[in-house]
Structure formats: structure tokens, C-alpha cells
C-alpha atoms as a PDB file:
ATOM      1  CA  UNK A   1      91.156 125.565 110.580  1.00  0.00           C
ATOM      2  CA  UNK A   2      91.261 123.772 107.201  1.00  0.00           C
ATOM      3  CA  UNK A   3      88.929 122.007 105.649  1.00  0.00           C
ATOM      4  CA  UNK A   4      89.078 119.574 102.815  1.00  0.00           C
ATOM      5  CA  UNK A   5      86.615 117.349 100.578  1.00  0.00           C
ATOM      6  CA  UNK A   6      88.035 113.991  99.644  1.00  0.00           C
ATOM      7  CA  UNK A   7      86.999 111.737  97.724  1.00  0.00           C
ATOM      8  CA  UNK A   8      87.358 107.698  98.611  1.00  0.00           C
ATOM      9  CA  UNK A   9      86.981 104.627  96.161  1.00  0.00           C
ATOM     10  CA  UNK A  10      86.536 101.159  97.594  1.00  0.00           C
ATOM     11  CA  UNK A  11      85.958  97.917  96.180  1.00  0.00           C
ATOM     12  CA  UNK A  12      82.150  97.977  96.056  1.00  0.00           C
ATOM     13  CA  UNK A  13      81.799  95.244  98.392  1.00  0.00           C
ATOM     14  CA  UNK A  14      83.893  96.696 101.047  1.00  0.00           C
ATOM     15  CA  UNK A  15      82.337 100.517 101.085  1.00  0.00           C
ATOM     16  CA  UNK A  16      80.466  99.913 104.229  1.00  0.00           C
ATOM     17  CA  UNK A  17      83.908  99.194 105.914  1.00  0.00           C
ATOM     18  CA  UNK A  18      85.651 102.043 104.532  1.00  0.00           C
ATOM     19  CA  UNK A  19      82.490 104.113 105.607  1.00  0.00           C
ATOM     20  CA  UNK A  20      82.528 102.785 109.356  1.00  0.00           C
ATOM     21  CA  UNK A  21      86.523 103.165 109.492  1.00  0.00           C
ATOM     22  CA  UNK A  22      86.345 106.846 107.986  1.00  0.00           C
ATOM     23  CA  UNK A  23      84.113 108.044 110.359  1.00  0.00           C
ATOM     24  CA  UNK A  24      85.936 106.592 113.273  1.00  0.00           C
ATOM     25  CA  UNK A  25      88.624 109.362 112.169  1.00  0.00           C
ATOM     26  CA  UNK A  26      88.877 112.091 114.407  1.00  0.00           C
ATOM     27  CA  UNK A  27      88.171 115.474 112.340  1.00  0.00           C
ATOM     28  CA  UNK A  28      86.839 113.445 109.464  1.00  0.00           C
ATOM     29  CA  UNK A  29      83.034 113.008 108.073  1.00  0.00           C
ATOM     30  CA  UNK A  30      81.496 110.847 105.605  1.00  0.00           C
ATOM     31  CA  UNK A  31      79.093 113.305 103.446  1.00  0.00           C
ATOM     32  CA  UNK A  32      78.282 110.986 100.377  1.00  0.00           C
ATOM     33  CA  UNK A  33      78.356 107.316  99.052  1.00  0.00           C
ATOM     34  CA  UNK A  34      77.705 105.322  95.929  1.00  0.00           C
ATOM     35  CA  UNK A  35      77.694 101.911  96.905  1.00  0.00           C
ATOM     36  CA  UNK A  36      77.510 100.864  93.255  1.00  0.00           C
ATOM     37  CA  UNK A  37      80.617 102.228  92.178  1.00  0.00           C
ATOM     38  CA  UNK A  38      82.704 102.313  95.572  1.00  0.00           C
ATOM     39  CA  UNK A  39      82.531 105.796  95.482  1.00  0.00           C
ATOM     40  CA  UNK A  40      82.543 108.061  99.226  1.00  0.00           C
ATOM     41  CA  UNK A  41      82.540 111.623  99.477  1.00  0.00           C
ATOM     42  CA  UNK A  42      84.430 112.579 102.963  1.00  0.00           C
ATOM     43  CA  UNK A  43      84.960 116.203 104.505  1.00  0.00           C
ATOM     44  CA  UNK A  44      88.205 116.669 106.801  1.00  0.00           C
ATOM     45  CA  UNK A  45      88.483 118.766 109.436  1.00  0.00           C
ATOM     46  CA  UNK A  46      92.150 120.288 110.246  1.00  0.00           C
ATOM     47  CA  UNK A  47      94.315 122.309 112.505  1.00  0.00           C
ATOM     48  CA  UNK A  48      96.683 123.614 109.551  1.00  0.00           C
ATOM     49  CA  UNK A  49      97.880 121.979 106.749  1.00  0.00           C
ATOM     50  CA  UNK A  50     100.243 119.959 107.504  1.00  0.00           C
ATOM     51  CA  UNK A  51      97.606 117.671 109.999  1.00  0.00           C
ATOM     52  CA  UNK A  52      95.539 117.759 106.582  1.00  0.00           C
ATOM     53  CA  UNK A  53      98.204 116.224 104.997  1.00  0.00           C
ATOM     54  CA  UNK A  54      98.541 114.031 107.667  1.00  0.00           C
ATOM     55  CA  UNK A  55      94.793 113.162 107.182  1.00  0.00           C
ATOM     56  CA  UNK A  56      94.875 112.477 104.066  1.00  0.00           C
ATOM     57  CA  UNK A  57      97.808 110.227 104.514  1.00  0.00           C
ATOM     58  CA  UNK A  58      95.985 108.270 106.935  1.00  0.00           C
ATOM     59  CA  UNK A  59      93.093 107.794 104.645  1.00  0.00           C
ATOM     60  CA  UNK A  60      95.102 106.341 101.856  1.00  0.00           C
ATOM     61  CA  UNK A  61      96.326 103.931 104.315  1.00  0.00           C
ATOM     62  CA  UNK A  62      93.052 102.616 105.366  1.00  0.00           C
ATOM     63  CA  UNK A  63      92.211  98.710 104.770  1.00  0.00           C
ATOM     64  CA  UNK A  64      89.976  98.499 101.613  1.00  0.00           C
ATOM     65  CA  UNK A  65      90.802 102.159 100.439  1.00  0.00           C
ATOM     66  CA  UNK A  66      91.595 102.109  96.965  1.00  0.00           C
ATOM     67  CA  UNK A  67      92.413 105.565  95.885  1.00  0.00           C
ATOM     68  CA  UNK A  68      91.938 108.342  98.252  1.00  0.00           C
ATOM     69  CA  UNK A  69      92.712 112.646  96.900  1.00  0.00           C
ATOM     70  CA  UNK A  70      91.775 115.504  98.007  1.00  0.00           C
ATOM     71  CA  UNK A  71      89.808 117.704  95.502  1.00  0.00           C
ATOM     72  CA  UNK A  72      88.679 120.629  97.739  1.00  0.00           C
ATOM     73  CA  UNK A  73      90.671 122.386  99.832  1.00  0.00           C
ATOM     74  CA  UNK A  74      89.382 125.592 102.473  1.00  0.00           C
ATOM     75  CA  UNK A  75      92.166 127.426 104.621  1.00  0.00           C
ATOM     76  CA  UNK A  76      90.613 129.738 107.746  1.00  0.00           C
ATOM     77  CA  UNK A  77      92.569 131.827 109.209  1.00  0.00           C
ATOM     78  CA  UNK A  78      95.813 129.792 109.501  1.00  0.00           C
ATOM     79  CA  UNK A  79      98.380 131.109 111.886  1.00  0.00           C
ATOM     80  CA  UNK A  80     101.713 129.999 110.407  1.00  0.00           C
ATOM     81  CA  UNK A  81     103.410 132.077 107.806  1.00  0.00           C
ATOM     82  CA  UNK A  82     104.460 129.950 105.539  1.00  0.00           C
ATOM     83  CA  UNK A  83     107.816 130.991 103.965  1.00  0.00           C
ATOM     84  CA  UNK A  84     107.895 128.091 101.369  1.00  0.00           C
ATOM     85  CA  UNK A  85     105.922 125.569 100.213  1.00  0.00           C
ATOM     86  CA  UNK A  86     105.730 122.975 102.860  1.00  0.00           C
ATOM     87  CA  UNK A  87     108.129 120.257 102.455  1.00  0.00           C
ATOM     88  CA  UNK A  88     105.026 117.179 102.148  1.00  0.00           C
ATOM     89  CA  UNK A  89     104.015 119.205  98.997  1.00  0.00           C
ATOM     90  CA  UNK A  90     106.992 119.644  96.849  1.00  0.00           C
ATOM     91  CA  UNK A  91     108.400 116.909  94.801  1.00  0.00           C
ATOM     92  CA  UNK A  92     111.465 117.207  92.084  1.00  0.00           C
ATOM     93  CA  UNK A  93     110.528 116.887  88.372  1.00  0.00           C
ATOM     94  CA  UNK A  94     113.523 117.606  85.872  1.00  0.00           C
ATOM     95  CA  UNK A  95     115.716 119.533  88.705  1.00  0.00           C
ATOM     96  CA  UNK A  96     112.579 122.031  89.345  1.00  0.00           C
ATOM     97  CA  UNK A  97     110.358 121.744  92.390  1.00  0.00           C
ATOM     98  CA  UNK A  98     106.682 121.248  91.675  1.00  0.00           C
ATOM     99  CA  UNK A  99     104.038 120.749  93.398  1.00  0.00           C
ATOM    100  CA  UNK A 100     102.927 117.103  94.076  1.00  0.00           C
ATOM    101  CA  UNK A 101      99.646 117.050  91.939  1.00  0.00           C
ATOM    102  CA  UNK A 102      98.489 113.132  91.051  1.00  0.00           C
ATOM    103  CA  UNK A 103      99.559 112.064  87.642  1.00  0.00           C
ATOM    104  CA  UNK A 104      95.336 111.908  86.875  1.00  0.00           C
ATOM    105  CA  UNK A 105      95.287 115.429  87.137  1.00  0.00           C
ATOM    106  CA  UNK A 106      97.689 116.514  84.945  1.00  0.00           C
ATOM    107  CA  UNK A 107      96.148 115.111  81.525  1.00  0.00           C
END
């Protein structure tokens, strides 16, 4: 099982949408909110980590979801060996593999 805190901005105006349509996600469970600023706290709940990619993917894509990342990451007990990074995870930066890690993080 993994678990993982993201955090969600919406426009102000449309948190209470973003709210409703996050917690009609299976696994996934609105924790916090600032209506003010937009901001929503969410905690995902995962098979292994490539359904909480998947998760987060489908967050992002949510109507009225401005930003969605995942800050917090918990891995129980995972099954798979993982030989490599998983594939979802590794982007190409001056012929290395990295890590994908958002651009906001890196400064």
C-alpha cells in the first residue's frame, strides 16, 4: 500500500468543485482546505506506485485543478522488486536520466 499527501490549488471560486470531485476518487481523501487561497490538502491511497502515479495523473486532469504534486510519499510493504526506476519517473536531461522532479522544486 502507498500512500501519498498532495496538495491541490484551484481557482478560489471553484474549490468546492475540486473538493466534491476529489473525493469522488476512489482511494483518495480530502484532509484540508483554504478556500481563500484555493488551496486543498488530499491523501491518496494506492496499490503500488505506479496506480499512485496514476492517481496523481488523474488529479491533474480534474476540471478546475490548477496545479496538483505530490509532496509526501509512504511505501508499505510493496511487493514488486523494482529493478529500475519505473519508467513514469524518469525523464532525459542532457543525455542523463533524472528523476522527474517539478521545475518549482529544484530552485
Amino acid at each position: 500500500m502507498n500512500l501519498s499527501g498532495i496538495l491541490v490549488m484551484a481557482k478560489p471560486e471553484s474549490h468546492g468543485l475540486v473538493v466534491a470531485a476529489l473525493n469522488a476518487l476512489e482511494g483518495v481523501e480530502v484532509h484540508q482546505v483554504d478556500a481563500a487561497t484555493g488551496r486543498i490538502v488530499a491523501v491518496q491511497e494506492a496499490e503500488d506506485i505506479h496506480a499512485e502515479i496514476e492517481g496523481v495523473k488523474r488529479i491533474k486532469a480534474l476540471p478546475n485543478v490548477i496545479m496538483a504534486e505530490m509532496v509526501y510519499h509512504y511505501l508499505a510493504e510493496d511487493e514488486r522488486i523494482y529493478e529500475a526506476m519505473p519508467p513514469e519517473l524518469i525523464e532525459q536531461q542532457d543525455g542523463f536520466e533524472t528523476c522527474a522532479v517539478p521545475a518549482y522544486l529544484n530552485s
